[in-house]
Protein backbone atom coordinates (compact mmCIF):
# COMPACT_ATOMS: atom_id res chain seq x y z
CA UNK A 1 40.32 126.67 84.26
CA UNK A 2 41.71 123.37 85.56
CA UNK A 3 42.27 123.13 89.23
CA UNK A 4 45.15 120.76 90.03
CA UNK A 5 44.23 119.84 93.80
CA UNK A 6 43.26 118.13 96.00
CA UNK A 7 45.82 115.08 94.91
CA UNK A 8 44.07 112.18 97.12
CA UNK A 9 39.74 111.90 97.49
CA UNK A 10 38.16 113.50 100.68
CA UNK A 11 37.38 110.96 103.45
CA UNK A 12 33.68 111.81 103.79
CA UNK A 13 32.44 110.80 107.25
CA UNK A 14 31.13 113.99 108.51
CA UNK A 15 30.69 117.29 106.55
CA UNK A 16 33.66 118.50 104.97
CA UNK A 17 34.08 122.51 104.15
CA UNK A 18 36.21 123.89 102.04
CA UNK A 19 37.12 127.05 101.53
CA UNK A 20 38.75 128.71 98.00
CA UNK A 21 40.60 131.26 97.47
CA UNK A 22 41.32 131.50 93.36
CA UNK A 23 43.90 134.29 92.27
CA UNK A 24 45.01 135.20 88.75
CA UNK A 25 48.43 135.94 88.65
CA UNK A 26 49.89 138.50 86.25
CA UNK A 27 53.23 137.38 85.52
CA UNK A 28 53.80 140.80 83.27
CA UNK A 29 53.80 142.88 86.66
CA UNK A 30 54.55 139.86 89.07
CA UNK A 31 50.48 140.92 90.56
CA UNK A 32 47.87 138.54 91.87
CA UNK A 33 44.03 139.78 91.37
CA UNK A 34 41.23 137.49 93.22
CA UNK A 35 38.77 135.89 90.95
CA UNK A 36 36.92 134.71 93.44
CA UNK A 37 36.73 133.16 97.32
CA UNK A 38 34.44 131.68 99.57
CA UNK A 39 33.50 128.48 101.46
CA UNK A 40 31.48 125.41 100.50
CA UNK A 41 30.20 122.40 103.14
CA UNK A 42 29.71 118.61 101.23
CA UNK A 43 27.80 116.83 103.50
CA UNK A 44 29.37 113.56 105.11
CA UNK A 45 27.75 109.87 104.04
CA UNK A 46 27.08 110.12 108.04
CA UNK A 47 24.12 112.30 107.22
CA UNK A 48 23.18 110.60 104.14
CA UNK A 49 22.75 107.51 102.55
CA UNK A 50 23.98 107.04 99.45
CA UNK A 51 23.19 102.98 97.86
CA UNK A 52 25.32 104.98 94.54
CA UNK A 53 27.63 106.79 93.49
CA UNK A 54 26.68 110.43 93.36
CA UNK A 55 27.76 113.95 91.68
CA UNK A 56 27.24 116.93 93.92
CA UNK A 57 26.96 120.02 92.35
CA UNK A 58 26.73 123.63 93.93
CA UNK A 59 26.22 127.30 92.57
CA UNK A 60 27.82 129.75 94.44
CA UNK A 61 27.66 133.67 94.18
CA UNK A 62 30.67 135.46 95.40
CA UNK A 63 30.95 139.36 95.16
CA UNK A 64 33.57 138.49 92.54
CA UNK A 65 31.93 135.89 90.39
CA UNK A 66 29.50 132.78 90.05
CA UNK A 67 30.88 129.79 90.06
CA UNK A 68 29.65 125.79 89.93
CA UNK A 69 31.39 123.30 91.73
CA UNK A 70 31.31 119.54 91.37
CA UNK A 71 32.63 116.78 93.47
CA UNK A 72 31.63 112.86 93.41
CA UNK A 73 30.79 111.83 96.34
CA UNK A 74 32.08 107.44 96.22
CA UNK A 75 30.87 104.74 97.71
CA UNK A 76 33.54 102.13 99.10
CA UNK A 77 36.67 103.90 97.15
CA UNK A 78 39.66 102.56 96.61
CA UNK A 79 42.08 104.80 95.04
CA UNK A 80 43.73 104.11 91.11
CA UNK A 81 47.25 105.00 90.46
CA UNK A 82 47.39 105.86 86.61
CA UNK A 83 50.48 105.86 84.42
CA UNK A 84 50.62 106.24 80.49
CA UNK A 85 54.06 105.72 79.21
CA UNK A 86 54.63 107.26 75.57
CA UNK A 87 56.69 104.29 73.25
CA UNK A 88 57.81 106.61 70.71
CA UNK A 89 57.43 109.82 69.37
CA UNK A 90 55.00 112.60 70.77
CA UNK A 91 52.10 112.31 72.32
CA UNK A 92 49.34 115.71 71.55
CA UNK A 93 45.95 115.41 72.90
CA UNK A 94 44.12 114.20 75.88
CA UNK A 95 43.41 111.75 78.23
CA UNK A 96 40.50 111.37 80.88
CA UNK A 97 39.24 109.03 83.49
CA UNK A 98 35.48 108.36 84.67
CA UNK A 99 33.70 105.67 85.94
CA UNK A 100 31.06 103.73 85.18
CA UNK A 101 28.43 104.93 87.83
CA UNK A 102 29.90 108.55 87.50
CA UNK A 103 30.30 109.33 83.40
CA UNK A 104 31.27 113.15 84.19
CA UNK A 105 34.92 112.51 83.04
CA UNK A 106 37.80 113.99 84.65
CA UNK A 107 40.89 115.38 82.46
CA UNK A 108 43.89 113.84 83.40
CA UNK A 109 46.21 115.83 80.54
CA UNK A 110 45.34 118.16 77.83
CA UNK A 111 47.68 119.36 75.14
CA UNK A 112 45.92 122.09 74.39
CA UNK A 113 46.37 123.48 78.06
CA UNK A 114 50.13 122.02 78.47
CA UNK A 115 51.94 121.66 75.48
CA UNK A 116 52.94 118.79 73.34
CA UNK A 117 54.91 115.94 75.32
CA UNK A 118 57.86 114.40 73.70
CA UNK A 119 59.95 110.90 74.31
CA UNK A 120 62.41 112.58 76.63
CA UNK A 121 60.86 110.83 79.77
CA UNK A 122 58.74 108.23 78.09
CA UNK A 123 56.18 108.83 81.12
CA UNK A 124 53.39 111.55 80.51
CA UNK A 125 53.27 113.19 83.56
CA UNK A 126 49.75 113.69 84.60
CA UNK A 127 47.36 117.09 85.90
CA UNK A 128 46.57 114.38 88.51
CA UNK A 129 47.55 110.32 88.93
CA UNK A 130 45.41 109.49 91.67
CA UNK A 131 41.72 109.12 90.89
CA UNK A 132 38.73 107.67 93.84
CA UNK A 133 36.89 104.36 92.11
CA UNK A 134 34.12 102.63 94.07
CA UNK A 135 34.67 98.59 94.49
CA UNK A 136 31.82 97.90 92.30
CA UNK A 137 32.70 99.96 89.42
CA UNK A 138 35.20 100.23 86.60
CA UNK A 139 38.00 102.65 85.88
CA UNK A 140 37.22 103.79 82.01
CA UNK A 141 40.48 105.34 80.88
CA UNK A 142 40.40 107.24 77.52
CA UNK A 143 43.36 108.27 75.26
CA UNK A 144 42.69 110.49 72.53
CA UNK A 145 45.69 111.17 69.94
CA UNK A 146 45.69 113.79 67.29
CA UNK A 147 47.59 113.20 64.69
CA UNK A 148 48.09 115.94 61.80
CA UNK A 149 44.55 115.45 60.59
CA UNK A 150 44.07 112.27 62.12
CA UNK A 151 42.24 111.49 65.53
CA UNK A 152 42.57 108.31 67.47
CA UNK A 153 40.55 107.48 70.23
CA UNK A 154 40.43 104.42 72.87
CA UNK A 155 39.35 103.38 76.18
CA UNK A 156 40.57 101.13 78.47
């Protein structure tokens, strides 16, 4: 499942909770069923030090389902506006973002989820264009085409 939101990165000063509420929605009988909800508290870098970037990650039991969460909690961010414009022709297969402190990478498109995008709008419109980079890392930026049979892979 890929969760589209929050657009922007937390500002983590003091604890932050969030609380989810994840539906399925049945668009046969126009009927929502919960999958699961609950709350979760990241702890604020007042409470903390942190001399790195870091990837929380938490377990949580609801009465509907287990579930893992994962944030990155970033040092000094800045935020990255990403655009990939398509040339020519279609573009199937996916692109990601990570950083160097923080390899878990996050998927910025997938084909597989959303479909093959054609030259109509030259742009490739994004799951999310906004990604959190600390000052004293790199952006790593990886495309990877399919082709028929063919797969082309590079990182910027």
């Amino acid at each position: 499942m890929i969760l589209t939101g929050p657009k922007r990165g937390l500002y983590l000063l003091d604890d932050v909770h969030v609380e989810f509420d994840l539906k399925i929605k049945d668009r046969q009988v126009q009927e929502e069923k919960e999958l699961s909800k609950g709350c979760l508290t990241i702890r604020g870098t007042a409470s903390r030090y942190l001399d790195r970037c870091k990837v929380d990650s938490d377990e949580i039991a609801t009465r509907l389902s287990n579930m893992e969460v994962m944030c990155a909690v970033v040092n000094n961010a800045v935020e990255a506006t990403i655009a990939v414009e398509l040339l020519r022709g279609e573009f199937y297969g996916e692109i990601t973002a990570c950083t160097t402190g923080v390899p878990n990478h996050l998927v910025l498109r997938d084909s597989k989820v959303a479909g093959v995008m054609n030259n109509s709008t030259s742009v490739i419109q994004l799951l999310r264009s906004v990604v959190s980079v600390s000052l004293e890392e790199m952006l790593l930026v990886t495309i990877i085409a399919e082709t028929g049979d063919a797969e082309c892979e590079r990182t910027y």
